[in-house]
PDB file of N, CA and C in Angstrom:
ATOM      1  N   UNK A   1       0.833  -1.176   0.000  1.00  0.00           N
ATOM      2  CA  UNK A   1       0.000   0.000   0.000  1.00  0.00           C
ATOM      3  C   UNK A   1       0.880   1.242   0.000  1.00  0.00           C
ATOM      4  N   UNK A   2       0.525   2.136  -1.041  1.00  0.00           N
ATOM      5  CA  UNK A   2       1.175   3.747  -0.757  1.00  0.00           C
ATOM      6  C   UNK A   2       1.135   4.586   0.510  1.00  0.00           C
ATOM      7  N   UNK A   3       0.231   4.152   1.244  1.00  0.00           N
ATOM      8  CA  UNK A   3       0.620   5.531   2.603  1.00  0.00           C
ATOM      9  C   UNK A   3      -0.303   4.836   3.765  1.00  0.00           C
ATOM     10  N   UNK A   4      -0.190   2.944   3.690  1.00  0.00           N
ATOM     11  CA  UNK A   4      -1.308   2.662   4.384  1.00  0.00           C
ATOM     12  C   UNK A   4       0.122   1.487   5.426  1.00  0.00           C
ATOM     13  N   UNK A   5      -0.600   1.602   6.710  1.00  0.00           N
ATOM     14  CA  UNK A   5       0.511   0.149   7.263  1.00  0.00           C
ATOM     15  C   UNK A   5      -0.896  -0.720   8.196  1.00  0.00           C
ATOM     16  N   UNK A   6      -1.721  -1.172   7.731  1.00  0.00           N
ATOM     17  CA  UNK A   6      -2.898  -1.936   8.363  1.00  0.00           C
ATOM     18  C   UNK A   6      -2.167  -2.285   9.729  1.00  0.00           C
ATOM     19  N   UNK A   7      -1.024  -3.254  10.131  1.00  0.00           N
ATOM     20  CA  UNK A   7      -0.711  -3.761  10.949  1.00  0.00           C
ATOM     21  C   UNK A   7       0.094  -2.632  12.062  1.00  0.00           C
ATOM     22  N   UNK A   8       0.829  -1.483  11.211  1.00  0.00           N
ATOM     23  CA  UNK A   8       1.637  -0.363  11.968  1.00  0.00           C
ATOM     24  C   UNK A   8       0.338   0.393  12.748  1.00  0.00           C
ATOM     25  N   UNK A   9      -0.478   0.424  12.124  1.00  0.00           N
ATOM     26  CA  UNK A   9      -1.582   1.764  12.507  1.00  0.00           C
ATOM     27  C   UNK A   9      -1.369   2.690  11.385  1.00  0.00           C
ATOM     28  N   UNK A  10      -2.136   3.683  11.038  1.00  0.00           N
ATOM     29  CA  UNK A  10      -2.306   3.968  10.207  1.00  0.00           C
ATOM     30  C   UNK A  10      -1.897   5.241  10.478  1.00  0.00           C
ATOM     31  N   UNK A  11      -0.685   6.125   9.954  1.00  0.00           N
ATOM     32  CA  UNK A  11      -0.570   7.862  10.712  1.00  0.00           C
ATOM     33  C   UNK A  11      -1.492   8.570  10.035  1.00  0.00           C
ATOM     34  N   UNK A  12      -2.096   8.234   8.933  1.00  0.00           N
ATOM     35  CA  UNK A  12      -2.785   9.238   8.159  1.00  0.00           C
ATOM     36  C   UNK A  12      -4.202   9.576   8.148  1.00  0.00           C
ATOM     37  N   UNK A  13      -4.919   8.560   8.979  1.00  0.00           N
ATOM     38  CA  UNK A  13      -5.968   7.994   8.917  1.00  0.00           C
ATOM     39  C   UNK A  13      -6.724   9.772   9.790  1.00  0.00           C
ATOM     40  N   UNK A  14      -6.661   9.757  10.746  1.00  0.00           N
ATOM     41  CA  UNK A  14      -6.904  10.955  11.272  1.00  0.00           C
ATOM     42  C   UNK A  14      -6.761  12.442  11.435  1.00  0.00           C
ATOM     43  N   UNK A  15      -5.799  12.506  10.286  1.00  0.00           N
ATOM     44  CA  UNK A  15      -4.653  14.021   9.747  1.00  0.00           C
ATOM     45  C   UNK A  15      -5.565  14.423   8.924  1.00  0.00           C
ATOM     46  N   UNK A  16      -5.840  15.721   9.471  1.00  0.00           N
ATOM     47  CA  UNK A  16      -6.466  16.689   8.342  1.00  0.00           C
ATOM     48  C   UNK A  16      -6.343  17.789   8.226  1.00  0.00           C
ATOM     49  N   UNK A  17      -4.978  18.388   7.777  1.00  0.00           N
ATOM     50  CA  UNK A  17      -4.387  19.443   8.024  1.00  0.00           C
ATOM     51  C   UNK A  17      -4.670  19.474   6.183  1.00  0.00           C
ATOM     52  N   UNK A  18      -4.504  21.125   6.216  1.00  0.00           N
ATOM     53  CA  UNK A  18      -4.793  21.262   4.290  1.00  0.00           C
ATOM     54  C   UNK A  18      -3.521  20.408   4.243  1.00  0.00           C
ATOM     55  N   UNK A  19      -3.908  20.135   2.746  1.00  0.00           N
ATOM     56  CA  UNK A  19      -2.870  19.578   1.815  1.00  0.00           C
ATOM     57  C   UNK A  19      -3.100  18.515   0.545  1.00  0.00           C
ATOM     58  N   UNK A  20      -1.854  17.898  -0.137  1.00  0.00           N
ATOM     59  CA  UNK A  20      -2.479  17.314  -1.044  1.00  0.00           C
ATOM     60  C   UNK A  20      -1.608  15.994  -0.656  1.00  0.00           C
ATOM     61  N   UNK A  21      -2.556  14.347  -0.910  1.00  0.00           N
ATOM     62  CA  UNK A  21      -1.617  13.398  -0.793  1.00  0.00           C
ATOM     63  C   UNK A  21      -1.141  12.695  -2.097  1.00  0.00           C
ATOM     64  N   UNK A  22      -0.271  12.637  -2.141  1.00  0.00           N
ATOM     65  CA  UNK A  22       0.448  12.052  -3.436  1.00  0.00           C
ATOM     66  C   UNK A  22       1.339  10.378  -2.889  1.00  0.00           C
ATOM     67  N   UNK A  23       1.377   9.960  -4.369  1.00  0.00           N
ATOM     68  CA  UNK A  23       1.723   8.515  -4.239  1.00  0.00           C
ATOM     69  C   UNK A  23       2.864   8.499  -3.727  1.00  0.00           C
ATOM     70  N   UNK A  24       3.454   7.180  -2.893  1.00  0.00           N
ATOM     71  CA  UNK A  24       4.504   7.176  -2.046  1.00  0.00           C
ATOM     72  C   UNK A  24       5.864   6.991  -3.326  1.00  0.00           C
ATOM     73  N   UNK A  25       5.028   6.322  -4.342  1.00  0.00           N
ATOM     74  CA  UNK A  25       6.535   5.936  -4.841  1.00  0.00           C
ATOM     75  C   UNK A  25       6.722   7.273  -5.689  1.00  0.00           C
ATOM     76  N   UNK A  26       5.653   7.566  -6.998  1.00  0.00           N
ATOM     77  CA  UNK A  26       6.295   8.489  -8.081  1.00  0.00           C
ATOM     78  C   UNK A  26       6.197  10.004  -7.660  1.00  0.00           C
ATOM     79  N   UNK A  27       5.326  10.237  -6.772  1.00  0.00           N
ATOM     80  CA  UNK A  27       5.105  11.693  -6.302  1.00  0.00           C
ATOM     81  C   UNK A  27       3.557  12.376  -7.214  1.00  0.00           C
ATOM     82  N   UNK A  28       3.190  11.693  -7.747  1.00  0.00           N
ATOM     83  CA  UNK A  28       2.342  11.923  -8.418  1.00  0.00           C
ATOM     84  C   UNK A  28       0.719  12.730  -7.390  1.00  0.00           C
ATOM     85  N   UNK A  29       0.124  13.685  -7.833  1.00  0.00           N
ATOM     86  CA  UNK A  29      -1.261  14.085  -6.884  1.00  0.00           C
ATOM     87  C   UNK A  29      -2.240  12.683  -7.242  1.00  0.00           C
ATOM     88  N   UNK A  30      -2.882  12.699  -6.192  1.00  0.00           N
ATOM     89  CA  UNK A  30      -3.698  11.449  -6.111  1.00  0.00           C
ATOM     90  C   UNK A  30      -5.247  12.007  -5.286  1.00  0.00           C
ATOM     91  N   UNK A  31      -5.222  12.684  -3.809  1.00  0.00           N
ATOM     92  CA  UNK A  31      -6.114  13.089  -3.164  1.00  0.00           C
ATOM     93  C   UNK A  31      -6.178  14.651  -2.629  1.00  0.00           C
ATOM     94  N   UNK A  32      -6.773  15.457  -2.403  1.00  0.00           N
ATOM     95  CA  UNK A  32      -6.731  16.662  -1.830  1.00  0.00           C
ATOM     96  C   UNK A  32      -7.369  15.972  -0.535  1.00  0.00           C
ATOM     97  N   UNK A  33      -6.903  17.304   0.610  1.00  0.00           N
ATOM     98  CA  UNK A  33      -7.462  16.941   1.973  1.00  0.00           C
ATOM     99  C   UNK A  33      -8.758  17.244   2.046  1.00  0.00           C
ATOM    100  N   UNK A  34      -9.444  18.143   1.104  1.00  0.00           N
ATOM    101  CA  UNK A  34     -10.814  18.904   0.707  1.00  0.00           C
ATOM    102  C   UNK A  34     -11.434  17.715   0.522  1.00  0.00           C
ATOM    103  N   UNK A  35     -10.858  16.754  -0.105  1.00  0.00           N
ATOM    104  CA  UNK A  35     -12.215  15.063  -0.512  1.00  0.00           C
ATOM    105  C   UNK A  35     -12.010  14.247   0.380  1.00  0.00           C
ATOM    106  N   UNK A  36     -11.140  14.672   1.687  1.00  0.00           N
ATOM    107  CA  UNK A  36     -11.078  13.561   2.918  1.00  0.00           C
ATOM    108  C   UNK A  36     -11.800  13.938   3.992  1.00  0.00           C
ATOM    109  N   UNK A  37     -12.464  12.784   4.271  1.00  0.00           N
ATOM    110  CA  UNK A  37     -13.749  12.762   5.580  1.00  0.00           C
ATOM    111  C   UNK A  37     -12.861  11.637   6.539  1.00  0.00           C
ATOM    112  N   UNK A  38     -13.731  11.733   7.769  1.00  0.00           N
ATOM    113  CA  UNK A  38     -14.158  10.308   8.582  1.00  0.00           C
ATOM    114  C   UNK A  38     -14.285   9.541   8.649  1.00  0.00           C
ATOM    115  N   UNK A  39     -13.635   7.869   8.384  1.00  0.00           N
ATOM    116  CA  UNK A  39     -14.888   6.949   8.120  1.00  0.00           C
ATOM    117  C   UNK A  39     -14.268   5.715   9.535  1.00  0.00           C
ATOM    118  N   UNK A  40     -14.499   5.200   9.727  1.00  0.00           N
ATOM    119  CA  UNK A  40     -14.431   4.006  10.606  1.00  0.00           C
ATOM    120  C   UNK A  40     -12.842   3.110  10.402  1.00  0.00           C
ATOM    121  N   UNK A  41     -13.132   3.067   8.707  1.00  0.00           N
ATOM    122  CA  UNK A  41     -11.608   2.158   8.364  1.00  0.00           C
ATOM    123  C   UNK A  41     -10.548   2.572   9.007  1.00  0.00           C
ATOM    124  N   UNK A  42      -8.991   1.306   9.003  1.00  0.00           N
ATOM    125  CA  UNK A  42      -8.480   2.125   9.571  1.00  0.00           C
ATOM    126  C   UNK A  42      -7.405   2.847   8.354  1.00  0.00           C
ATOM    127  N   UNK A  43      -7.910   3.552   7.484  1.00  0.00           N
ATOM    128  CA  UNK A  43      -7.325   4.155   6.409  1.00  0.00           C
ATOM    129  C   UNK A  43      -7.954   5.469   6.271  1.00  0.00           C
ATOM    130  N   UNK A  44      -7.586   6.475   5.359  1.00  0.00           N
ATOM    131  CA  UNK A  44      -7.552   7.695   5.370  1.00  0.00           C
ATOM    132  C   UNK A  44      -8.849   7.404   4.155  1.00  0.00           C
ATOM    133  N   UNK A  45      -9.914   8.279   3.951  1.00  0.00           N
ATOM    134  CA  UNK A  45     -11.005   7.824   2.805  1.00  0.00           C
ATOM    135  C   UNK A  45     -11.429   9.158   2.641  1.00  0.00           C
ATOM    136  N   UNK A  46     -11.043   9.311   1.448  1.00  0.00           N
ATOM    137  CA  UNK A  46     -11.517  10.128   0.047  1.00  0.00           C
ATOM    138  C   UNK A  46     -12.821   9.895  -0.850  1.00  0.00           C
ATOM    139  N   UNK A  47     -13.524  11.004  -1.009  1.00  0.00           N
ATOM    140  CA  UNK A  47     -14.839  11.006  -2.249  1.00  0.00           C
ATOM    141  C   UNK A  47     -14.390  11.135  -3.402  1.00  0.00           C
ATOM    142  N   UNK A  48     -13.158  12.172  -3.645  1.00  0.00           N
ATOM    143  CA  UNK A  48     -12.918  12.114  -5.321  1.00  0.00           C
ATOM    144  C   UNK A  48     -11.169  12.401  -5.627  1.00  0.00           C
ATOM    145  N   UNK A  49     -10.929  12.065  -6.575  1.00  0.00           N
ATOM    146  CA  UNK A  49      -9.515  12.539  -7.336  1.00  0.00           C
ATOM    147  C   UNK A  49      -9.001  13.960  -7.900  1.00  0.00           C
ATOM    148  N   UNK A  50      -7.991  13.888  -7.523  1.00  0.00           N
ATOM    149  CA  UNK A  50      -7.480  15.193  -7.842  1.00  0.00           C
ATOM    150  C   UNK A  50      -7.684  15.282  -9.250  1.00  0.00           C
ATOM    151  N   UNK A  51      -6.794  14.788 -10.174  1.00  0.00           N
ATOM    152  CA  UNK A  51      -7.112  14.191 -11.742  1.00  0.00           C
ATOM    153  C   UNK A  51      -7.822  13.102 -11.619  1.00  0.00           C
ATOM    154  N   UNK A  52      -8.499  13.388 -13.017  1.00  0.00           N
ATOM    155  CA  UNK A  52      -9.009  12.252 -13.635  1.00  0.00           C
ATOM    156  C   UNK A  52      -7.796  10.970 -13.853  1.00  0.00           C
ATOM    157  N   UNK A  53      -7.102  11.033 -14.520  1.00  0.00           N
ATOM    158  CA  UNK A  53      -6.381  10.342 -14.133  1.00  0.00           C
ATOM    159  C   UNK A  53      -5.403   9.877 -13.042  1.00  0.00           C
ATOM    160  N   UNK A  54      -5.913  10.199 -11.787  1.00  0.00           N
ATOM    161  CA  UNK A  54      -4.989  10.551 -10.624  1.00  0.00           C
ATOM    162  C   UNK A  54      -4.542   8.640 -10.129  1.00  0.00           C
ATOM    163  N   UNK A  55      -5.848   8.042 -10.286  1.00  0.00           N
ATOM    164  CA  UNK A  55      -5.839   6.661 -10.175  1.00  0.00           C
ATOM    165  C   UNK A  55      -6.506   5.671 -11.157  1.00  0.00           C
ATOM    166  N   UNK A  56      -5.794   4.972 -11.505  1.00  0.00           N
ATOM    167  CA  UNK A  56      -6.275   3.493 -12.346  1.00  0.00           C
ATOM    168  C   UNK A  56      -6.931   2.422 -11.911  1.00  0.00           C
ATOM    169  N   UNK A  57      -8.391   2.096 -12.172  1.00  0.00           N
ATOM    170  CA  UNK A  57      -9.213   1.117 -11.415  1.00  0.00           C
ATOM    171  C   UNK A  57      -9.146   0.161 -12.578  1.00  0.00           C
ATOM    172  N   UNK A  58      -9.616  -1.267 -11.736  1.00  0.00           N
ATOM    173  CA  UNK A  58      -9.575  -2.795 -12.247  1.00  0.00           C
ATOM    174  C   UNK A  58     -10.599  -3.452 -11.540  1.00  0.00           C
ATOM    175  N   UNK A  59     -11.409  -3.818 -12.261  1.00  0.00           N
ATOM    176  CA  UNK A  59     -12.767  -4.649 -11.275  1.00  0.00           C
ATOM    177  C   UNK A  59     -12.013  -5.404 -10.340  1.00  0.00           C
ATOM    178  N   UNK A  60     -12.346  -5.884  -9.258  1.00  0.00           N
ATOM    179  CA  UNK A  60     -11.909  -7.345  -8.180  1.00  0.00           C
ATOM    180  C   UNK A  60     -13.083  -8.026  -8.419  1.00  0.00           C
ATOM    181  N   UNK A  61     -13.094  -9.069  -9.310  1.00  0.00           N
ATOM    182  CA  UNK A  61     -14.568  -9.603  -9.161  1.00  0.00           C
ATOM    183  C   UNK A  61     -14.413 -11.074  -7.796  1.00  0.00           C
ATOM    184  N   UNK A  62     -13.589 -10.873  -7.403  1.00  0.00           N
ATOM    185  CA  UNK A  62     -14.189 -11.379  -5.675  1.00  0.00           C
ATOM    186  C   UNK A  62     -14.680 -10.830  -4.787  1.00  0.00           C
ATOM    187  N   UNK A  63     -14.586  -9.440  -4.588  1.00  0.00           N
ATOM    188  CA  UNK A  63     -15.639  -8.377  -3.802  1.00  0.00           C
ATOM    189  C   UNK A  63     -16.126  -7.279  -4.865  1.00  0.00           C
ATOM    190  N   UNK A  64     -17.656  -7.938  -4.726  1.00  0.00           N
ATOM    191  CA  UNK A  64     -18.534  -6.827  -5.480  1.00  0.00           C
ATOM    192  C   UNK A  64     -18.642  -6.004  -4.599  1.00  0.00           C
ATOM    193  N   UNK A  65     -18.659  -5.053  -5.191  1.00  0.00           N
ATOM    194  CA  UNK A  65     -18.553  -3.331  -4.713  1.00  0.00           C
ATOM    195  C   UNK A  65     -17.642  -2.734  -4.704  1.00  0.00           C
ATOM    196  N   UNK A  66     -16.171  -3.212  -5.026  1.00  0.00           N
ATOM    197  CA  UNK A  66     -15.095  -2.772  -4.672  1.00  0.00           C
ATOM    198  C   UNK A  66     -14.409  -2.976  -5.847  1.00  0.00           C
ATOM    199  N   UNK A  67     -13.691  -1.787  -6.205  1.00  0.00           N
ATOM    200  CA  UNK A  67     -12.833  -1.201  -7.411  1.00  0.00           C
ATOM    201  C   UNK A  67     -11.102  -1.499  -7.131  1.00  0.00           C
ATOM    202  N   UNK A  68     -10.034  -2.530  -7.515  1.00  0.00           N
ATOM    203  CA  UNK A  68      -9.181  -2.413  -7.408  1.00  0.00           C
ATOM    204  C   UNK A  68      -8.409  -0.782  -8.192  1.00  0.00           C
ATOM    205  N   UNK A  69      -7.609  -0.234  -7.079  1.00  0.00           N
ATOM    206  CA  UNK A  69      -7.149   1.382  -7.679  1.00  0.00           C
ATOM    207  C   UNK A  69      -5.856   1.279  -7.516  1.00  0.00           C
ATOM    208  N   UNK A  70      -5.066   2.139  -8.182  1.00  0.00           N
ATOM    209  CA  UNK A  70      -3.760   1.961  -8.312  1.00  0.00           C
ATOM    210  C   UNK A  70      -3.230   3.513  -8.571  1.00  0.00           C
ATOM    211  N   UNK A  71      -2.126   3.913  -8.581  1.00  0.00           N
ATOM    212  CA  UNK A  71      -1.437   4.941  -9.282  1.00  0.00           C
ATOM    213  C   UNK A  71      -1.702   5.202 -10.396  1.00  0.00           C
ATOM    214  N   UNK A  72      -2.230   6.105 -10.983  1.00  0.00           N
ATOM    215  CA  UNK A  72      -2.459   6.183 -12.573  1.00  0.00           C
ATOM    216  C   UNK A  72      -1.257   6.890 -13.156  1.00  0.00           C
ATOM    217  N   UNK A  73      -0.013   6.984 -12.779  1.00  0.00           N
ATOM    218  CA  UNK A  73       0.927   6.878 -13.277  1.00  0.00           C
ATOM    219  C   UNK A  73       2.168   6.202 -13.261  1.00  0.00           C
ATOM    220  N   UNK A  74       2.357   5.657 -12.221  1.00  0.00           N
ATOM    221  CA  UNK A  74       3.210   4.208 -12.193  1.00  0.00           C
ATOM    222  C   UNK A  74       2.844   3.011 -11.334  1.00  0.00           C
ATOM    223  N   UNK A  75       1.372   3.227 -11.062  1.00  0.00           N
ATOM    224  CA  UNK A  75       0.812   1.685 -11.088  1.00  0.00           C
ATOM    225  C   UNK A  75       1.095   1.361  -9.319  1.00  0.00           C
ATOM    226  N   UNK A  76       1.758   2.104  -8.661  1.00  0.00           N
ATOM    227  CA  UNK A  76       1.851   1.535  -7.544  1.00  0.00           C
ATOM    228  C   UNK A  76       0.099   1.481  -6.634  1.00  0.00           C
ATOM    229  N   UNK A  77       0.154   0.265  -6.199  1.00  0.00           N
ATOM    230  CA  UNK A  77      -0.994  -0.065  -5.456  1.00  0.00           C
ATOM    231  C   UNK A  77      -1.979   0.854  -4.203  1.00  0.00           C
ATOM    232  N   UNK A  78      -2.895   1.309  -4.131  1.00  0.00           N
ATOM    233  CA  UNK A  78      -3.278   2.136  -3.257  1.00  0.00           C
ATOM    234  C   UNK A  78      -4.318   1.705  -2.862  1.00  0.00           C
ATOM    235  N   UNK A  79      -5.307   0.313  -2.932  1.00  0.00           N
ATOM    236  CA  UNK A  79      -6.026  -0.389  -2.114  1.00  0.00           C
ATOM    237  C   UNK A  79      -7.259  -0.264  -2.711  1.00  0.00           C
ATOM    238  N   UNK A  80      -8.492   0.531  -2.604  1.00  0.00           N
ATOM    239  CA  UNK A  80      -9.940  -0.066  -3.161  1.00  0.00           C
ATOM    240  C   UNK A  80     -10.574   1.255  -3.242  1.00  0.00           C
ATOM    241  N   UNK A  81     -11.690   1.283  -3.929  1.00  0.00           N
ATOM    242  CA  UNK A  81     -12.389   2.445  -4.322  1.00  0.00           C
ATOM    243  C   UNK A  81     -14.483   1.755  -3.807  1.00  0.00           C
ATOM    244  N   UNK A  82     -14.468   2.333  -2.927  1.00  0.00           N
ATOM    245  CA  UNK A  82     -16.054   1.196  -2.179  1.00  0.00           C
ATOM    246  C   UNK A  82     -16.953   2.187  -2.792  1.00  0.00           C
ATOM    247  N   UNK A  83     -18.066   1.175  -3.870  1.00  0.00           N
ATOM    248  CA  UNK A  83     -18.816   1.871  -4.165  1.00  0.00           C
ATOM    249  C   UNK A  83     -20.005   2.341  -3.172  1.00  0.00           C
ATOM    250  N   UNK A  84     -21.085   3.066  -3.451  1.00  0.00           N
ATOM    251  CA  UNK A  84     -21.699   3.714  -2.514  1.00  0.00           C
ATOM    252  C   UNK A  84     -21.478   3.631  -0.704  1.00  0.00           C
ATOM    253  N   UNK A  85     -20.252   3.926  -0.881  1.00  0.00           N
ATOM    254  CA  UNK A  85     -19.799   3.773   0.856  1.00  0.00           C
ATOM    255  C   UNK A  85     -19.190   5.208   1.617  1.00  0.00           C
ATOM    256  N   UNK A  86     -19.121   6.106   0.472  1.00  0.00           N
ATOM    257  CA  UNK A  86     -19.164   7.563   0.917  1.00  0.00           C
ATOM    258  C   UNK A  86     -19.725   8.258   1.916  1.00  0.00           C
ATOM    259  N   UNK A  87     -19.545   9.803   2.016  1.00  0.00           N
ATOM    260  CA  UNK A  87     -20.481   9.735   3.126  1.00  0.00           C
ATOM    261  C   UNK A  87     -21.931  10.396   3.092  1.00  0.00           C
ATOM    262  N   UNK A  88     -22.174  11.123   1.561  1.00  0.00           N
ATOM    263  CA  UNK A  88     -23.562  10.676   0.908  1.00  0.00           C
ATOM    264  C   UNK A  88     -23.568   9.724   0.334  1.00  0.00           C
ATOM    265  N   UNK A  89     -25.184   9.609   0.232  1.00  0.00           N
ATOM    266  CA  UNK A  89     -25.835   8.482  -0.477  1.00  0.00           C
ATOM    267  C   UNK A  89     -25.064   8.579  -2.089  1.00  0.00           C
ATOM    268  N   UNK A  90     -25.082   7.570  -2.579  1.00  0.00           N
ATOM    269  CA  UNK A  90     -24.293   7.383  -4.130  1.00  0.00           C
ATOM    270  C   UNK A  90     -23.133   8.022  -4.163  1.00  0.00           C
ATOM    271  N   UNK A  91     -22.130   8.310  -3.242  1.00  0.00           N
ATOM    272  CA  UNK A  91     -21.066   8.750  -3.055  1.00  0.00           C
ATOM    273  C   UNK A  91     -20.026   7.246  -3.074  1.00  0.00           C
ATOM    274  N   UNK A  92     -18.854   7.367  -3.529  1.00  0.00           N
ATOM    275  CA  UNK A  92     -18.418   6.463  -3.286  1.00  0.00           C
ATOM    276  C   UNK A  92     -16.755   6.613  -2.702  1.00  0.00           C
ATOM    277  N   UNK A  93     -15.991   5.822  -1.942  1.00  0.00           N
ATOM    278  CA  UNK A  93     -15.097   6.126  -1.216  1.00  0.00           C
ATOM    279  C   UNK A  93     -13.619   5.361  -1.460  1.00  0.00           C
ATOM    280  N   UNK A  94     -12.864   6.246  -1.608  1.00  0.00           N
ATOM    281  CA  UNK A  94     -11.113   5.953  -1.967  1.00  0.00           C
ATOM    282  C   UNK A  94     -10.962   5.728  -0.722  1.00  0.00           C
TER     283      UNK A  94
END
């Protein structure tokens, strides 16, 4: 994962100071702190992308609802995109 340690704890998960988060490996923009909320996980969760191309999705067809996402410029891994799991209705969450 780019900026995630499930087992470390997560430093980012609760930081919401302005700013923008970019991928760990290429430096690339990926999230503004403006599309980061609250959510329960223990990961940092975003409503939308900086660019359109900010991330590259791939169905997981072993969990429906969930968008494998990646770096949309060098592919490094950044975990799931949950559809309607935002924090409006039909919102969906990085």
């Amino acid at each position: 994962m780019s900026f995630c340690s499930f087992f470390g704890g997560e430093i980012f998960q609760n930081h919401f100071e302005p700013g923008i988060y970019v991928c760990a490996k290429c430096g690339y923009e990926l999230f503004s702190s403006r599309s980061k909320y609250a959510h329960s996980s223990p990961w940092p969760a975003f409503t939308e992308t900086i660019h359109a191309d900010s991330v590259a999705k791939r169905p997981e067809h072993n969990r429906p609802g969930a968008i494998k996402v990646s770096c949309g410029r060098c592919g490094n891994g950044l975990g799931h995109e949950f559809l309607n799991d935002g924090p409006k209705r039909g919102q969906s969450r990085f």
